[in-house]
C-alpha atoms as a PDB file:
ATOM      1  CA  UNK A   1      -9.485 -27.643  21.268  1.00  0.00           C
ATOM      2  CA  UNK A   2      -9.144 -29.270  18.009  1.00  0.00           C
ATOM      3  CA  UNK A   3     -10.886 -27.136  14.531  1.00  0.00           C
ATOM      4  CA  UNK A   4     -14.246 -27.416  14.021  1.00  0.00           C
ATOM      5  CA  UNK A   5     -15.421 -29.656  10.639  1.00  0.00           C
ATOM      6  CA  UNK A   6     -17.203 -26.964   8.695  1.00  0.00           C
ATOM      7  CA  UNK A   7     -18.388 -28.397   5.865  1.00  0.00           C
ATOM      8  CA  UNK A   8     -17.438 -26.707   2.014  1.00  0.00           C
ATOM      9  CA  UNK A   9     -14.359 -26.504   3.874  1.00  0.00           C
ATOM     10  CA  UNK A  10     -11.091 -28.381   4.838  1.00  0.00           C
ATOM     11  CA  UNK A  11      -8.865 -27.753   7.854  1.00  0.00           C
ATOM     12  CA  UNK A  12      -5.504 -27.266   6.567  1.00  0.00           C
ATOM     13  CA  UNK A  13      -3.331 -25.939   9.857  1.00  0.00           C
ATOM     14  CA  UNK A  14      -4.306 -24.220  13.044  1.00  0.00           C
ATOM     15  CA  UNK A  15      -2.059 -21.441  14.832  1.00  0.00           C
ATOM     16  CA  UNK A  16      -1.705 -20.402  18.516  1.00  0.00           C
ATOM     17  CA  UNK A  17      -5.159 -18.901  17.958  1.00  0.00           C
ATOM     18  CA  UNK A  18      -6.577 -18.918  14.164  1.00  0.00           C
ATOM     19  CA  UNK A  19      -7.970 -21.738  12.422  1.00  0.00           C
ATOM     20  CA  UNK A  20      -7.407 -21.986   8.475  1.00  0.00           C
ATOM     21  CA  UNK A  21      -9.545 -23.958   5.870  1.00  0.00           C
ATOM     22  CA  UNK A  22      -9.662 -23.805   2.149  1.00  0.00           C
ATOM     23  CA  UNK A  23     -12.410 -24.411  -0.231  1.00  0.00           C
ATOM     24  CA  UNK A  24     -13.640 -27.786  -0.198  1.00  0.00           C
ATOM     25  CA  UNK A  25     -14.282 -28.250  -4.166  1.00  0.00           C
ATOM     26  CA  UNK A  26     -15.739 -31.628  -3.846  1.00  0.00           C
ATOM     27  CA  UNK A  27     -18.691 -30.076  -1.797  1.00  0.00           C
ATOM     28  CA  UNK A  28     -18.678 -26.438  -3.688  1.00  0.00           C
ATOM     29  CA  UNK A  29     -18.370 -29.049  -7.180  1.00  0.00           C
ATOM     30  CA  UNK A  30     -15.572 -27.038  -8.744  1.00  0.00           C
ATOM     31  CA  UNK A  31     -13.234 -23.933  -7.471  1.00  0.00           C
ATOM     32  CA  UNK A  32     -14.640 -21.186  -5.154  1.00  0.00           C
ATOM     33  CA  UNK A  33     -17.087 -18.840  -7.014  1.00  0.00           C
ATOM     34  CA  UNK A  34     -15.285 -16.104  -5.146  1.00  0.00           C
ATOM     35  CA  UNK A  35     -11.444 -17.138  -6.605  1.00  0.00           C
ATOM     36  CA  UNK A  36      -8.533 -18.286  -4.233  1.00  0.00           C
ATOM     37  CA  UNK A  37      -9.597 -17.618  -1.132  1.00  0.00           C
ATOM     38  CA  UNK A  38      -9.356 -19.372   2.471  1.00  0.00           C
ATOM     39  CA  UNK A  39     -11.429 -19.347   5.380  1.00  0.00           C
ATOM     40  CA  UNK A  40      -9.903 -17.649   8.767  1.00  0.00           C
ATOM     41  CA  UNK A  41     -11.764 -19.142  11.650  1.00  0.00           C
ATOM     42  CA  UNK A  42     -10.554 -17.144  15.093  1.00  0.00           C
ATOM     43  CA  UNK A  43     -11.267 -19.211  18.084  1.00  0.00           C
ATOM     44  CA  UNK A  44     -11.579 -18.639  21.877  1.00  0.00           C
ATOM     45  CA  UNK A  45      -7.829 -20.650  22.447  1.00  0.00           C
ATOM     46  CA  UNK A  46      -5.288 -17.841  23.916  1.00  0.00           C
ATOM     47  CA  UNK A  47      -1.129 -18.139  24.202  1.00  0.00           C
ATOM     48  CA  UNK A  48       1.232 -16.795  26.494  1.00  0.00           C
ATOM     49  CA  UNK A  49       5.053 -17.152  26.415  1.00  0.00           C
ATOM     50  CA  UNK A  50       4.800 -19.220  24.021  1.00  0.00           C
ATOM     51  CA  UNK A  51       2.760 -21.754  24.986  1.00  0.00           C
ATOM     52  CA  UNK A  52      -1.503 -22.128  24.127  1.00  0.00           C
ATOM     53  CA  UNK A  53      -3.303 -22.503  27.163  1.00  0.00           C
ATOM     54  CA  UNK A  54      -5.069 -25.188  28.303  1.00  0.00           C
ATOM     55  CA  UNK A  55      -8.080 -22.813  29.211  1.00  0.00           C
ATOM     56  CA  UNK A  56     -10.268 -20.880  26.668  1.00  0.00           C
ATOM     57  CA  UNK A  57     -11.508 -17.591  27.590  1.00  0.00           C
ATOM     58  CA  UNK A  58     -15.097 -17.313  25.968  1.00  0.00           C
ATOM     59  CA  UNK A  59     -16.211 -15.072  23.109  1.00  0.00           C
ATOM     60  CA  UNK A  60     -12.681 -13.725  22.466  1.00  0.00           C
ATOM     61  CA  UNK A  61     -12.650 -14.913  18.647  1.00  0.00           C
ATOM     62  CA  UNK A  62     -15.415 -12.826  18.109  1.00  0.00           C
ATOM     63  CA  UNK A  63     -13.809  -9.995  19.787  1.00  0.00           C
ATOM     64  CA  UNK A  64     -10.977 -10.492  17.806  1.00  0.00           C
ATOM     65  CA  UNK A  65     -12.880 -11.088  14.461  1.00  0.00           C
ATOM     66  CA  UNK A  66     -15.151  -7.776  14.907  1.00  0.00           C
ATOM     67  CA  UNK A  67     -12.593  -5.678  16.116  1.00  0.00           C
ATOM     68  CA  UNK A  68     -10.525  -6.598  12.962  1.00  0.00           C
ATOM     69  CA  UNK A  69     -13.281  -5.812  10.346  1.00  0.00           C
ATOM     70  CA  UNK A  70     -13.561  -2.180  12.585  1.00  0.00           C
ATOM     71  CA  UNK A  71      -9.824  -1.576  12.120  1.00  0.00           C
ATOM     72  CA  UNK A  72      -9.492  -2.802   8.281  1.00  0.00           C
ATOM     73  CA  UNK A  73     -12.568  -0.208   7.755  1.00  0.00           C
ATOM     74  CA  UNK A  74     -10.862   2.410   9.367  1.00  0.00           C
ATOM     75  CA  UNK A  75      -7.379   1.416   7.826  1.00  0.00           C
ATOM     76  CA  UNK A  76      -9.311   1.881   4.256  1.00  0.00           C
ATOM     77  CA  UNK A  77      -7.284   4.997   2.925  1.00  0.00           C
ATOM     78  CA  UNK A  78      -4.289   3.601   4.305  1.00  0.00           C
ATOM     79  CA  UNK A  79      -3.687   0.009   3.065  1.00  0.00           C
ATOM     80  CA  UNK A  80      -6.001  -2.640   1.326  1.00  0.00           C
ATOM     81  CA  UNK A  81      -6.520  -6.067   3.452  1.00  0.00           C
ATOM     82  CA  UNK A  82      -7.541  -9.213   2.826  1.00  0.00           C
ATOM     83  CA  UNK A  83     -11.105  -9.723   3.713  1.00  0.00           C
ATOM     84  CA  UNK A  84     -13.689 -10.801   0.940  1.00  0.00           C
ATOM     85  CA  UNK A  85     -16.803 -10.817   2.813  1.00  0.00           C
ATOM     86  CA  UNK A  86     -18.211 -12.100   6.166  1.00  0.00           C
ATOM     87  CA  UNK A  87     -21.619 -13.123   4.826  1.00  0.00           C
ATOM     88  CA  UNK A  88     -22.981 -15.919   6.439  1.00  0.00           C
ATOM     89  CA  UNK A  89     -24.965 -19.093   4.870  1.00  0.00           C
ATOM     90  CA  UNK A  90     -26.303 -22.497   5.908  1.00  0.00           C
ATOM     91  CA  UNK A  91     -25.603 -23.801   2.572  1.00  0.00           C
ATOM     92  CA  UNK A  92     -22.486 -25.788   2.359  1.00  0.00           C
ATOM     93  CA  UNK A  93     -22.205 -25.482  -1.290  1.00  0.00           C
ATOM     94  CA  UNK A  94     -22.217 -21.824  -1.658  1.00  0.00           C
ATOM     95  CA  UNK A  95     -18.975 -21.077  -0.190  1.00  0.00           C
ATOM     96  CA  UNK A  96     -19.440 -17.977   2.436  1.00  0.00           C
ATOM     97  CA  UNK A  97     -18.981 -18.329   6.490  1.00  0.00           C
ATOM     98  CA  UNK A  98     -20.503 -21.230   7.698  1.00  0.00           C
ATOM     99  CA  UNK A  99     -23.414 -20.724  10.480  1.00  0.00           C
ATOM    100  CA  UNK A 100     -21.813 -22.567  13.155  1.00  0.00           C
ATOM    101  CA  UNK A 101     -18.563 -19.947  13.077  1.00  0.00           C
ATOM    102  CA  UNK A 102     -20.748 -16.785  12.214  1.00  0.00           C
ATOM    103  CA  UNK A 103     -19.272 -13.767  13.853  1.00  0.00           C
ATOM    104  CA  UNK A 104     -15.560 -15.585  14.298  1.00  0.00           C
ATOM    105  CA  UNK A 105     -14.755 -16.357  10.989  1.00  0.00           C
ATOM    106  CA  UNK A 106     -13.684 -14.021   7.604  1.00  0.00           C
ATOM    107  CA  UNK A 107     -13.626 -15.591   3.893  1.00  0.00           C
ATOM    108  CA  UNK A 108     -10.008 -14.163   2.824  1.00  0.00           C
ATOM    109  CA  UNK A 109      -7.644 -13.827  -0.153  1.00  0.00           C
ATOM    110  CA  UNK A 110      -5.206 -16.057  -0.163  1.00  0.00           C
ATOM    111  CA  UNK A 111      -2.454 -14.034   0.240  1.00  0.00           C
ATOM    112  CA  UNK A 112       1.191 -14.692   0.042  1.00  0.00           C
ATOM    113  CA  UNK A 113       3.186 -13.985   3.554  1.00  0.00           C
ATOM    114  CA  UNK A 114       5.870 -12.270   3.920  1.00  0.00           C
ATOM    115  CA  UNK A 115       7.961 -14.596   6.996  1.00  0.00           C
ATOM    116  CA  UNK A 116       8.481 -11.050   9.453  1.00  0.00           C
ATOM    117  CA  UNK A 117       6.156  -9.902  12.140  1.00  0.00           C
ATOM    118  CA  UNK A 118       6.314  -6.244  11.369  1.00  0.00           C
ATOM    119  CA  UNK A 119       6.087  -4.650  15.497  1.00  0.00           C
ATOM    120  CA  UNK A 120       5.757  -0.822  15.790  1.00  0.00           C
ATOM    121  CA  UNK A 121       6.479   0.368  19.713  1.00  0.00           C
ATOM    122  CA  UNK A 122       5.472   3.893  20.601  1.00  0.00           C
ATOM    123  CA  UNK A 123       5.940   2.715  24.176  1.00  0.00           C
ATOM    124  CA  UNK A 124       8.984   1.301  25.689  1.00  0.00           C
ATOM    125  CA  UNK A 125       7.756  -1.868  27.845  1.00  0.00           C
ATOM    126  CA  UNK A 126       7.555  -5.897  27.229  1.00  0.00           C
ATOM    127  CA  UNK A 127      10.781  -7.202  25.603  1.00  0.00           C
ATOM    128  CA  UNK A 128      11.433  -3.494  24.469  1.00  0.00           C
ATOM    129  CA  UNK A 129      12.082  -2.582  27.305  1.00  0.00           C
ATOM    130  CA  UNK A 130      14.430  -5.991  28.158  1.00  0.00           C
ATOM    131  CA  UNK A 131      16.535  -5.144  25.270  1.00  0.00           C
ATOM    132  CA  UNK A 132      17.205  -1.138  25.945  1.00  0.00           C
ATOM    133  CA  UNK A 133      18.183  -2.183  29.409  1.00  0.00           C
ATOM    134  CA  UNK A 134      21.393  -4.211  27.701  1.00  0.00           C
ATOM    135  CA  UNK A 135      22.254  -1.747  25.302  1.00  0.00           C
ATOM    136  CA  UNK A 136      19.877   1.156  24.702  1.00  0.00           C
ATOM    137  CA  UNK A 137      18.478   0.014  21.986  1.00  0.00           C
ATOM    138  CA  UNK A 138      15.809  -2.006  20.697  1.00  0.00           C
ATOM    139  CA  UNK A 139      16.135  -4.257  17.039  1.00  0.00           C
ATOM    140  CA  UNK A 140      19.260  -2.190  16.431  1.00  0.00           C
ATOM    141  CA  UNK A 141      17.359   1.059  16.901  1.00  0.00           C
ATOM    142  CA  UNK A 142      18.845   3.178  19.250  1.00  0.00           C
ATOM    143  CA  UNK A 143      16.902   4.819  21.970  1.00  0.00           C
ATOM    144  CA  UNK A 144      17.935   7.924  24.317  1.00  0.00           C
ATOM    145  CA  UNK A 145      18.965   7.552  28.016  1.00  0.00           C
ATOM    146  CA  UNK A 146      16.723   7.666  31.012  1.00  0.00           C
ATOM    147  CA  UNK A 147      13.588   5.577  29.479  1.00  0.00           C
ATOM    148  CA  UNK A 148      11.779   3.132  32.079  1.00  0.00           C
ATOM    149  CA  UNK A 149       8.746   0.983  31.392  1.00  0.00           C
ATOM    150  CA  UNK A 150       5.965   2.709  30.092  1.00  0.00           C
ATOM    151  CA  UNK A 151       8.100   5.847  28.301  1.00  0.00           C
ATOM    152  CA  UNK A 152       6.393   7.151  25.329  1.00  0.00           C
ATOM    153  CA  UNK A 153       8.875   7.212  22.782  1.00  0.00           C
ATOM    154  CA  UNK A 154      10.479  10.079  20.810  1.00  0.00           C
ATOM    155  CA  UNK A 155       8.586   8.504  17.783  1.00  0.00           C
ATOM    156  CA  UNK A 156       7.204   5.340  16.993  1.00  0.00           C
ATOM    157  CA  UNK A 157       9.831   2.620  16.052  1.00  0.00           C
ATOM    158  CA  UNK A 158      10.245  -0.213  13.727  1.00  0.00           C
ATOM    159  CA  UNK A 159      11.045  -3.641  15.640  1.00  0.00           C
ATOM    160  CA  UNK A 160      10.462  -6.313  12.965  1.00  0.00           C
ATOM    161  CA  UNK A 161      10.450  -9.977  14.243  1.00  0.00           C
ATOM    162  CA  UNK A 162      10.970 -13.436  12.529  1.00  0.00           C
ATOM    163  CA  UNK A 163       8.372 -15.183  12.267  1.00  0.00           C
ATOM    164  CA  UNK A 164       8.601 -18.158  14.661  1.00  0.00           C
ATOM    165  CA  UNK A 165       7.039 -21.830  14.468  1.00  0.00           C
ATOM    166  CA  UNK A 166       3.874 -22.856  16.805  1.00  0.00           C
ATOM    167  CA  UNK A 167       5.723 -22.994  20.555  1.00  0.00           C
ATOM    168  CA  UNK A 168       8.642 -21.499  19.399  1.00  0.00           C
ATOM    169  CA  UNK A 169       9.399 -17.517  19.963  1.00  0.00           C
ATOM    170  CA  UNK A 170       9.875 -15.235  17.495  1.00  0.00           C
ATOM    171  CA  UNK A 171      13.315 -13.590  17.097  1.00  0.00           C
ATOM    172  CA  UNK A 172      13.390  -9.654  16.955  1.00  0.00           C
ATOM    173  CA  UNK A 173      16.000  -8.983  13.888  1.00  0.00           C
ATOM    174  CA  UNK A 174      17.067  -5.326  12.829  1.00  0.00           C
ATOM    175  CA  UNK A 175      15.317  -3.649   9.872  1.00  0.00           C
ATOM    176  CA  UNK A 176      18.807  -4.525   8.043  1.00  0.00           C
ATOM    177  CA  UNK A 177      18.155  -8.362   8.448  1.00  0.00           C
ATOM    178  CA  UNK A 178      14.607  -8.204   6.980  1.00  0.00           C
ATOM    179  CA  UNK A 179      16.132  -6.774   4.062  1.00  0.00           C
ATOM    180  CA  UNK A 180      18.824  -9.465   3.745  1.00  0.00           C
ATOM    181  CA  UNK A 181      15.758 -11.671   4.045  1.00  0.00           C
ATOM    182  CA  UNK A 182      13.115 -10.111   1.119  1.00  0.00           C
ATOM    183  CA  UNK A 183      14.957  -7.269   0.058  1.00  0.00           C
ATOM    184  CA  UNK A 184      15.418  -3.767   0.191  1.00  0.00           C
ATOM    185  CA  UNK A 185      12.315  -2.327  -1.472  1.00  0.00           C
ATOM    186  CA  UNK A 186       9.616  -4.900   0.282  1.00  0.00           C
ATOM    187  CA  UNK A 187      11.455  -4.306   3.854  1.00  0.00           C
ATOM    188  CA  UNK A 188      11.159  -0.970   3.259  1.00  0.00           C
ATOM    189  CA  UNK A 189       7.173  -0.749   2.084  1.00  0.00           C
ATOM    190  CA  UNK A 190       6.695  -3.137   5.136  1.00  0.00           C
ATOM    191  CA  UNK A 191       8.438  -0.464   7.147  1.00  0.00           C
ATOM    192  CA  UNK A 192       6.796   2.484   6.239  1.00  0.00           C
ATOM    193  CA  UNK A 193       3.344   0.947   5.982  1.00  0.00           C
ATOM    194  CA  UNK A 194       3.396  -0.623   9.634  1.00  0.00           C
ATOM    195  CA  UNK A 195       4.991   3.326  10.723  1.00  0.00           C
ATOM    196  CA  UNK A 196       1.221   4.197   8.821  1.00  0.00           C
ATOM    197  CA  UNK A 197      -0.895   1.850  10.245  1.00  0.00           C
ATOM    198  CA  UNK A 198       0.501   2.773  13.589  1.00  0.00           C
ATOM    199  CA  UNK A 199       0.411   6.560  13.259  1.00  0.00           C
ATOM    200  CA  UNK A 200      -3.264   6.657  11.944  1.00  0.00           C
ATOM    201  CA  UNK A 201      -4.005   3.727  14.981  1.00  0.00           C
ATOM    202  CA  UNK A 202      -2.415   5.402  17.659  1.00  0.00           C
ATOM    203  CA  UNK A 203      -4.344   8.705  16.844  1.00  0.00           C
ATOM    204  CA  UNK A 204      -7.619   7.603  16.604  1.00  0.00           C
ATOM    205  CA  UNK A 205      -7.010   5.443  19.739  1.00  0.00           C
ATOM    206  CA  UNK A 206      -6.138   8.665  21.649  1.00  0.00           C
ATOM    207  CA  UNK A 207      -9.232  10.284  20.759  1.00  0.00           C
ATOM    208  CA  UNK A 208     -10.826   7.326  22.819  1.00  0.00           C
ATOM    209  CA  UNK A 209      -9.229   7.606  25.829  1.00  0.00           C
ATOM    210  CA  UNK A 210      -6.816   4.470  24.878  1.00  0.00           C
ATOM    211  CA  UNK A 211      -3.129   4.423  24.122  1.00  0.00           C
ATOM    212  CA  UNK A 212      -1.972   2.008  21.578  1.00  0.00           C
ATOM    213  CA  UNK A 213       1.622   0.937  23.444  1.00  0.00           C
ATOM    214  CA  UNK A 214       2.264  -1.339  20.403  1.00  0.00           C
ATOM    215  CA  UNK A 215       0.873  -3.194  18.273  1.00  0.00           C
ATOM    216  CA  UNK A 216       2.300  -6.547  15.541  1.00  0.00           C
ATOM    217  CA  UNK A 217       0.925  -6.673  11.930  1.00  0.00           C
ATOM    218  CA  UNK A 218       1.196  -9.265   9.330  1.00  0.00           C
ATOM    219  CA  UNK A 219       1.343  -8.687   5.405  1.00  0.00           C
ATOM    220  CA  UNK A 220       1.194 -10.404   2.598  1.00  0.00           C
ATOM    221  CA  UNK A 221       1.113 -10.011  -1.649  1.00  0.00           C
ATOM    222  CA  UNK A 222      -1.845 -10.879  -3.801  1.00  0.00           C
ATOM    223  CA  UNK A 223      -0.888 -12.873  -6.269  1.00  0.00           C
ATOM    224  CA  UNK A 224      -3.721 -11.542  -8.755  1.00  0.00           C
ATOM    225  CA  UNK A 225      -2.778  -7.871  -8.386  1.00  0.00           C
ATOM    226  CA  UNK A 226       0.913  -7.968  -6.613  1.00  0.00           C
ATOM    227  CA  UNK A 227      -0.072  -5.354  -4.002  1.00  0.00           C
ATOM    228  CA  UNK A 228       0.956  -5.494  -0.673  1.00  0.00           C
ATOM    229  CA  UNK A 229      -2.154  -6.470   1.751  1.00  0.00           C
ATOM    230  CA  UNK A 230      -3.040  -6.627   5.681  1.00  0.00           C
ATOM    231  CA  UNK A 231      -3.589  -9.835   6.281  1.00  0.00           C
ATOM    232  CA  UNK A 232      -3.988 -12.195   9.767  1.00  0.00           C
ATOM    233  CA  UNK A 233      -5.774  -9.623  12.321  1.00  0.00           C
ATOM    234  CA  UNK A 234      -5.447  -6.171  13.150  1.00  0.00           C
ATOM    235  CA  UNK A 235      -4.648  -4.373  16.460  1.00  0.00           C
ATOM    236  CA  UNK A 236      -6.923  -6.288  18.468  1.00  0.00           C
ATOM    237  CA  UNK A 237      -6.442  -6.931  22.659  1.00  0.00           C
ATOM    238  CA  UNK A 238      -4.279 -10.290  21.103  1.00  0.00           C
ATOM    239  CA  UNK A 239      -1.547  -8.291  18.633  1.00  0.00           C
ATOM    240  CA  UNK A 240      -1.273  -5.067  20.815  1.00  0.00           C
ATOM    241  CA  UNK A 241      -1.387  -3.676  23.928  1.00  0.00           C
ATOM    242  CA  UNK A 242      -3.942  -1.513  24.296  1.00  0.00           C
ATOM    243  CA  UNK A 243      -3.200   1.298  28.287  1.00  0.00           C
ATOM    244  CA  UNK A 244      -6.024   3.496  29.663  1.00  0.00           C
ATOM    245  CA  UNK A 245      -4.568   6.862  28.892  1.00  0.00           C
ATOM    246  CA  UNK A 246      -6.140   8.341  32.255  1.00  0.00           C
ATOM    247  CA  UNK A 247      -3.946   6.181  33.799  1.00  0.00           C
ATOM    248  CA  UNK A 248      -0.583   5.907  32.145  1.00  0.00           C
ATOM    249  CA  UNK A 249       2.566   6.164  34.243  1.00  0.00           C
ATOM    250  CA  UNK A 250       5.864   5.809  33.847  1.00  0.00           C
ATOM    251  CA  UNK A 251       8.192   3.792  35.356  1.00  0.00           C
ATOM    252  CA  UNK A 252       6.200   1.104  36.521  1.00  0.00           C
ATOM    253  CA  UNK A 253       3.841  -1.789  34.432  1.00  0.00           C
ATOM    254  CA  UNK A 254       0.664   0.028  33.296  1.00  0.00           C
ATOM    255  CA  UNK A 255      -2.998  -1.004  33.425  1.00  0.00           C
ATOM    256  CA  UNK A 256      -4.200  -2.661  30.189  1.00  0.00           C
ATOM    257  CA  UNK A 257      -6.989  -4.270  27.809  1.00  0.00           C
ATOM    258  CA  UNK A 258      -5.016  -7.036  26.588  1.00  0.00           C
ATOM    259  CA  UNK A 259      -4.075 -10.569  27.844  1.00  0.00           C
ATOM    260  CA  UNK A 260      -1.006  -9.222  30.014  1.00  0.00           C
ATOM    261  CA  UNK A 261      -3.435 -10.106  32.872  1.00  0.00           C
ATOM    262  CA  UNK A 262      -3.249 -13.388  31.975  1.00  0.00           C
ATOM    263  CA  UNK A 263       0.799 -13.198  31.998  1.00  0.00           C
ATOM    264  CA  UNK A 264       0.967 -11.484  35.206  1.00  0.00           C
ATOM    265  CA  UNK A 265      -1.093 -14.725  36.653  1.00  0.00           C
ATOM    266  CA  UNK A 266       1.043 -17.353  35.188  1.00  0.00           C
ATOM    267  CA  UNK A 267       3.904 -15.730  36.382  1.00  0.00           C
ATOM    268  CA  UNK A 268       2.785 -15.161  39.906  1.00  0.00           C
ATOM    269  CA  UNK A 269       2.098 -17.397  43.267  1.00  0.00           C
ATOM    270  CA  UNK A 270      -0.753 -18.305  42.639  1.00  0.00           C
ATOM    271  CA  UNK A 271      -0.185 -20.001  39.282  1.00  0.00           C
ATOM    272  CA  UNK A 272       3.024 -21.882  40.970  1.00  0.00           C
ATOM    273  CA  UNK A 273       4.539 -22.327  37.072  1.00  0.00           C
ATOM    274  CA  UNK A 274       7.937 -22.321  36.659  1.00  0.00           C
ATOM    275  CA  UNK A 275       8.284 -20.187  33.401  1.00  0.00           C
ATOM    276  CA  UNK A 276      12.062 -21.304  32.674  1.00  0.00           C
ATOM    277  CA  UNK A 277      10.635 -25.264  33.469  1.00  0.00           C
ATOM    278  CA  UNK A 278       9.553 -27.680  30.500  1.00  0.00           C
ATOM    279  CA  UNK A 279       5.780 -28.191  32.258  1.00  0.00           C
ATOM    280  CA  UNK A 280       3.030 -26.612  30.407  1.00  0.00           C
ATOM    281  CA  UNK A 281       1.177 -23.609  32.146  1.00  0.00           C
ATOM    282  CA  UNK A 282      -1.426 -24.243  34.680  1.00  0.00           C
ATOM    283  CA  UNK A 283      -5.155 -23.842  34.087  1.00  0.00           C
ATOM    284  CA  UNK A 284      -6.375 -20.498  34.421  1.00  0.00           C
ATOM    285  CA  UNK A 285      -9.056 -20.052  37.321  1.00  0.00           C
ATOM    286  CA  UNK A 286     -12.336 -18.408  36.749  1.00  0.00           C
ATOM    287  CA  UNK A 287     -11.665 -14.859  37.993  1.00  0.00           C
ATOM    288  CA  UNK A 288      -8.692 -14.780  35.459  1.00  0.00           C
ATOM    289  CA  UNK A 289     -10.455 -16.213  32.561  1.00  0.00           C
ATOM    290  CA  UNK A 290     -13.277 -13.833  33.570  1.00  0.00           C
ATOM    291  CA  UNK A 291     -11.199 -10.403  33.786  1.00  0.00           C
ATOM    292  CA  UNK A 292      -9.491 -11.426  30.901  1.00  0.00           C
ATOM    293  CA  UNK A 293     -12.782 -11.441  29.106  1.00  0.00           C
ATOM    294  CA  UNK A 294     -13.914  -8.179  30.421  1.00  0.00           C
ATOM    295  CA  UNK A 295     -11.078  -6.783  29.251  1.00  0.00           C
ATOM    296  CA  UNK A 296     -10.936  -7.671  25.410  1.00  0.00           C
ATOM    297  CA  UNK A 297     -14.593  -6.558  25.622  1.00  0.00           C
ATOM    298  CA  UNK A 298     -13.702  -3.163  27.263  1.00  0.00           C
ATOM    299  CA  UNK A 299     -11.196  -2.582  24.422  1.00  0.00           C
ATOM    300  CA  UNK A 300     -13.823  -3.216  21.541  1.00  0.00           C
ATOM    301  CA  UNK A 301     -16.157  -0.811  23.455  1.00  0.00           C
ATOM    302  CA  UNK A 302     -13.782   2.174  24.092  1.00  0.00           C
ATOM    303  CA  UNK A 303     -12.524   1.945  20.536  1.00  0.00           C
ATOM    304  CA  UNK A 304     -15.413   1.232  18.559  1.00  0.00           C
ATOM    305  CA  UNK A 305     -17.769   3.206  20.915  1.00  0.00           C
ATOM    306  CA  UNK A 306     -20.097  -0.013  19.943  1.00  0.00           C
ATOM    307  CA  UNK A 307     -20.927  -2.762  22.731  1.00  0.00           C
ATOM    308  CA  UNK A 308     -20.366  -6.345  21.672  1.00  0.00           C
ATOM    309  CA  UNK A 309     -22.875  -8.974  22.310  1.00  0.00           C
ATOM    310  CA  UNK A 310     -21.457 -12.549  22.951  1.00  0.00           C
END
């Protein structure tokens, strides 16, 4: 599962999922002709608690990486994001998405991160739904009596986490510690930007027949113009959890086009895994890996109304 040598490019670090190169000048003989950029390879690995699978479920970086472009098209007239172009070239020297990664892959600004994942829940369920059971609230938000998994909120809330290491889980903080962290005014544009995102997401998601439960975004400042940009990927079956809205009911776990499938294995029977133990997850079996599949290719057609090709 190790990154693929692309060459005009160099490997530089590889995530639970996403791949990362930058320009290789020694190939493109001097700096990229499109300015500081990086290439953003998504590949077919997938993670659960915290831990990247041993088993690869086919096609899903090019789920991920078209239902991304859809969303930062969509997300136009709300917030600018990071993608330079997707044009694909057998030429090593010119600098665009290599061949072997076409349809996975996104030439990007090189953006500086800010270190929070900025969550928005419209839905109480996952570790939501853990916390309000302890105290009724979730990241120091408080929430109103009688909720059970799968309440739709009174509005959507802000449930920043810190960003954690490869194998390590990130820490949901309040919206006060994010400001501690990078200050008042950027925790607060992160804030009201994800609350955007979300409320122009969750609307056009509904009109589809899908309910966006929740969804994790990532943002960053461009150095060249010091706006605040979407960066990483977009509310794809990986970063949110996307429920059939036909079939939505509270009070128990709901039906869904994201990898909680795969959860729901590991944790069961069948998988035999000890969750609390040091020993790496099982293997997924075919049926799983094949579900799992359907489903991130189910979300991309109910939201884009396009069918995907892999």
């Amino acid at each position: 599962m190790s990154a693929p040598v692309l060459p005009g490019w160099r490997h530089v670090y590889s995530g639970k999922v996403r791949d990362l190169y930058e320009p290789d000048e020694a190939v493109l003989g001097g700096p990229h002709p499109l300015g500081d950029v990086v290439l953003v390879v998504a590949s077919d690995r997938i993670s659960a608690y915290d831990h990247v699978l041993a088993t690869e479920i086919p096609g899903k970086g090019v789920v991920l990486t078209q239902l991304s472009l859809w969303w930062f098209e969509q997300l136009a007239g709300v917030v600018d994001n990071h993608v330079v172009t997707v044009e694909v070239s057998t030429d090593p020297t010119d600098g665009l998405v290599p061949a072997a990664v076409d349809g996975r892959a996104m030439v990007c600004r090189r953006l500086e991160m800010f270190p929070v994942e900025c969550v928005v829940r419209g839905y109480l369920t996952g570790s939501g739904l853990v916390e309000y059971r302890t105290d009724r609230t979730v990241c120091g938000v408080p929430l109103p009596e009688g909720l059970v998994d799968g309440s739709r909120l009174p509005q959507a809330i802000f449930t920043p986490a810190a960003k954690a290491a490869v194998g390590e889980h990130d820490e949901n903080v309040t919206f006060e510690e994010v400001a501690a962290r990078i200050g008042d005014e950027p925790a607060g544009q992160l804030r009201d930007l994800t609350l955007e995102v979300y409320a122009r997401a969750s609307a056009m998601a509904e009109e589809r027949g899908v309910i966006l439960a929740d969804t994790k975004l990532e943002f960053g400042v461009d150095p060249t113009t010091g706006l605040t940009v979407l960066g990483d990927e977009v509310l794809t079956p990986d970063s949110s959890r996307f429920w059939p809205a036909d079939e939505w009911e509270p009070g128990r776990a709901q039906p869904s086009f994201d990898k909680q499938h795969v959860r729901d294995w590991l944790v069961s029977p069948e998988a035999g895994w000890d969750r609390a133990s040091d020993v790496p997850p099982p293997a997924l079996p075919e049926h799983v890996v094949a579900a799992t599949r359907d489903r991130y290719l189910e979300a991309f057609r109910r939201l884009t109304g396009r069918d995907l090709e892999l």
